[in-house]
C-alpha atoms as a PDB file:
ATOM      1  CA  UNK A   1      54.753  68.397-141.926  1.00  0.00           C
ATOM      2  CA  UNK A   2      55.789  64.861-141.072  1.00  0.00           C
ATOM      3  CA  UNK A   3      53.041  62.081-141.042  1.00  0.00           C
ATOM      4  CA  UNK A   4      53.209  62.314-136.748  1.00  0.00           C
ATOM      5  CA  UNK A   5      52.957  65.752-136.674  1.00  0.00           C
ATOM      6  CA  UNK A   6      49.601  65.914-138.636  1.00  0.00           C
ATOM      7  CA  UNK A   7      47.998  62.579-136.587  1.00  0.00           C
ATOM      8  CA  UNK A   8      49.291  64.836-133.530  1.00  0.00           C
ATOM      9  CA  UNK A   9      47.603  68.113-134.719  1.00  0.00           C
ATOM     10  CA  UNK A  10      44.530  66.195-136.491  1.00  0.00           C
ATOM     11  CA  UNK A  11      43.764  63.987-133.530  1.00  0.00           C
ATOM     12  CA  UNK A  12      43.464  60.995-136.284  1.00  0.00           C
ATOM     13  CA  UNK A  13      45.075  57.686-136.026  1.00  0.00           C
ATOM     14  CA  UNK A  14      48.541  57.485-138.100  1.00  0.00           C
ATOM     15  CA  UNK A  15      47.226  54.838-140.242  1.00  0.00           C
ATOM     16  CA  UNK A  16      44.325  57.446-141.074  1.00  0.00           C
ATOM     17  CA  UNK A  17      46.711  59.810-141.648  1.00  0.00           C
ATOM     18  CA  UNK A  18      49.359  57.968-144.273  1.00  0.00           C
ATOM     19  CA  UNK A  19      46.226  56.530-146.180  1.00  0.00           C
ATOM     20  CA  UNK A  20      45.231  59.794-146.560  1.00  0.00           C
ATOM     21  CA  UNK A  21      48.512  61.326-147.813  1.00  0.00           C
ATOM     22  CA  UNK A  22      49.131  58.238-150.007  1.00  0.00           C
ATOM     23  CA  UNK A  23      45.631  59.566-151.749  1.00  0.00           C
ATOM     24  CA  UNK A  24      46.921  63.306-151.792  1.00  0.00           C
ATOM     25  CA  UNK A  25      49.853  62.541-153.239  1.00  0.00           C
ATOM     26  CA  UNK A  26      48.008  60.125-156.022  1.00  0.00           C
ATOM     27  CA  UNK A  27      45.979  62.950-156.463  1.00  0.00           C
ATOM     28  CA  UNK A  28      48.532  65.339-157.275  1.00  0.00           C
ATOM     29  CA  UNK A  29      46.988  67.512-154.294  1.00  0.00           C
ATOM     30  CA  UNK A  30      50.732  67.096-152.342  1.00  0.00           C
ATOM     31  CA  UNK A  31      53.919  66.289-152.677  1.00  0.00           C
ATOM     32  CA  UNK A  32      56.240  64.211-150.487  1.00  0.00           C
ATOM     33  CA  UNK A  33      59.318  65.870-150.227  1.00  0.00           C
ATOM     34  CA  UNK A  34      62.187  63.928-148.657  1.00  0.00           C
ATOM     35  CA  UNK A  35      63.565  64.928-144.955  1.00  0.00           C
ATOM     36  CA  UNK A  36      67.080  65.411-145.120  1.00  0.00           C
ATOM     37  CA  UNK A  37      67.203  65.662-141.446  1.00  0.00           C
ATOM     38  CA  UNK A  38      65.864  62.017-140.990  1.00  0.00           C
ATOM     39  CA  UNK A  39      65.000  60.063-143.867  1.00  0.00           C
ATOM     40  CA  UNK A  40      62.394  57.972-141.811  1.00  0.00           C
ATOM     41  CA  UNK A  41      59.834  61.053-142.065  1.00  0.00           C
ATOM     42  CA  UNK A  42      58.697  62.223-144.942  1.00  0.00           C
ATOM     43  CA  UNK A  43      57.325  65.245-145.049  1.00  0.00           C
ATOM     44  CA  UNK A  44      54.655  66.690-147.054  1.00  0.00           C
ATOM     45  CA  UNK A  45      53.375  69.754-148.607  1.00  0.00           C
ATOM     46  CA  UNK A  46      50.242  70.909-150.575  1.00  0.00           C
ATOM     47  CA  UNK A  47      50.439  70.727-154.288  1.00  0.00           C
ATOM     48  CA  UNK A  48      49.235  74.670-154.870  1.00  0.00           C
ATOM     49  CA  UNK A  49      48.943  74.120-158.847  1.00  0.00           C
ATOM     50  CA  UNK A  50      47.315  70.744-158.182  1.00  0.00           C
ATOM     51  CA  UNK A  51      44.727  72.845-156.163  1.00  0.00           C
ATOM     52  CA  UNK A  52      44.487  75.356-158.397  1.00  0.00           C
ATOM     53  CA  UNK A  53      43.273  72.899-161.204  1.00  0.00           C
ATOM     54  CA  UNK A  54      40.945  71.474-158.713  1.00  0.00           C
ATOM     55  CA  UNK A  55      39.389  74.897-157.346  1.00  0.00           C
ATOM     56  CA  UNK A  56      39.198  76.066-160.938  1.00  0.00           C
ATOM     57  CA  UNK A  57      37.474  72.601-162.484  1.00  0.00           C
ATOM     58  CA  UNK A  58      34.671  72.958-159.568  1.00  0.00           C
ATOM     59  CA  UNK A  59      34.764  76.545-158.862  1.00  0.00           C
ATOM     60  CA  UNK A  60      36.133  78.756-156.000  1.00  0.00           C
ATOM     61  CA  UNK A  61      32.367  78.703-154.293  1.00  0.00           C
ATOM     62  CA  UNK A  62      32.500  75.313-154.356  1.00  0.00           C
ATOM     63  CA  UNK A  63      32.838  73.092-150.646  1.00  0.00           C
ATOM     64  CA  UNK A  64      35.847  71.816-152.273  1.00  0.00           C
ATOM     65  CA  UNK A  65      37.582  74.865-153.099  1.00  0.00           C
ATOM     66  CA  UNK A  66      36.750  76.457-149.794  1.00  0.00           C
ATOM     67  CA  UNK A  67      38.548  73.805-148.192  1.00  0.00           C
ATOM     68  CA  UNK A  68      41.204  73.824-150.510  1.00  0.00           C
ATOM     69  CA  UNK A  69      41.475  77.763-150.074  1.00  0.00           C
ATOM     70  CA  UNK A  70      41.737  77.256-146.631  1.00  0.00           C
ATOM     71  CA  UNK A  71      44.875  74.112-146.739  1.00  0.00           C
ATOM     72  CA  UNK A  72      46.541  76.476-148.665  1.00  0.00           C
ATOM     73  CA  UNK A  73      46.509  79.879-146.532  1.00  0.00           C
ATOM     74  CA  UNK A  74      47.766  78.047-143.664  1.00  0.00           C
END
């Protein structure tokens, strides 16, 4: 998904939004992936094996790896 689309579906501000993926992507927790179809939109993906460290360093019970379990089944 493109930055708008997630502000759009989120109901947060874009700003919110690109901070947010700039500290995903810093994070190793997604990866920008260029749009071929117009280069002005990025769009972005989950990181699954960058989750999978995370879920596995604080466990699957954890709230953190619930919520990552859920990004990832979408």
């Amino acid at each position: 998904m493109c930055p708008q689309d997630i502000s759009e579906c989120s109901s947060l501000a874009p700003r919110t939004v690109s901070f947010a993926l700039r500290r995903l992507v810093k994070a190793k927790l997604a990866k920008k992936i260029p749009n071929l179809s117009d280069m002005r939109r990025p769009l972005y993906t989950p990181n699954n094996d960058g989750i999978y460290e995370v879920v596995q360093k604080n466990g699957q019970d954890s709230i953190i790896g619930t919520q990552l379990s859920m990004i990832t089944r979408r």
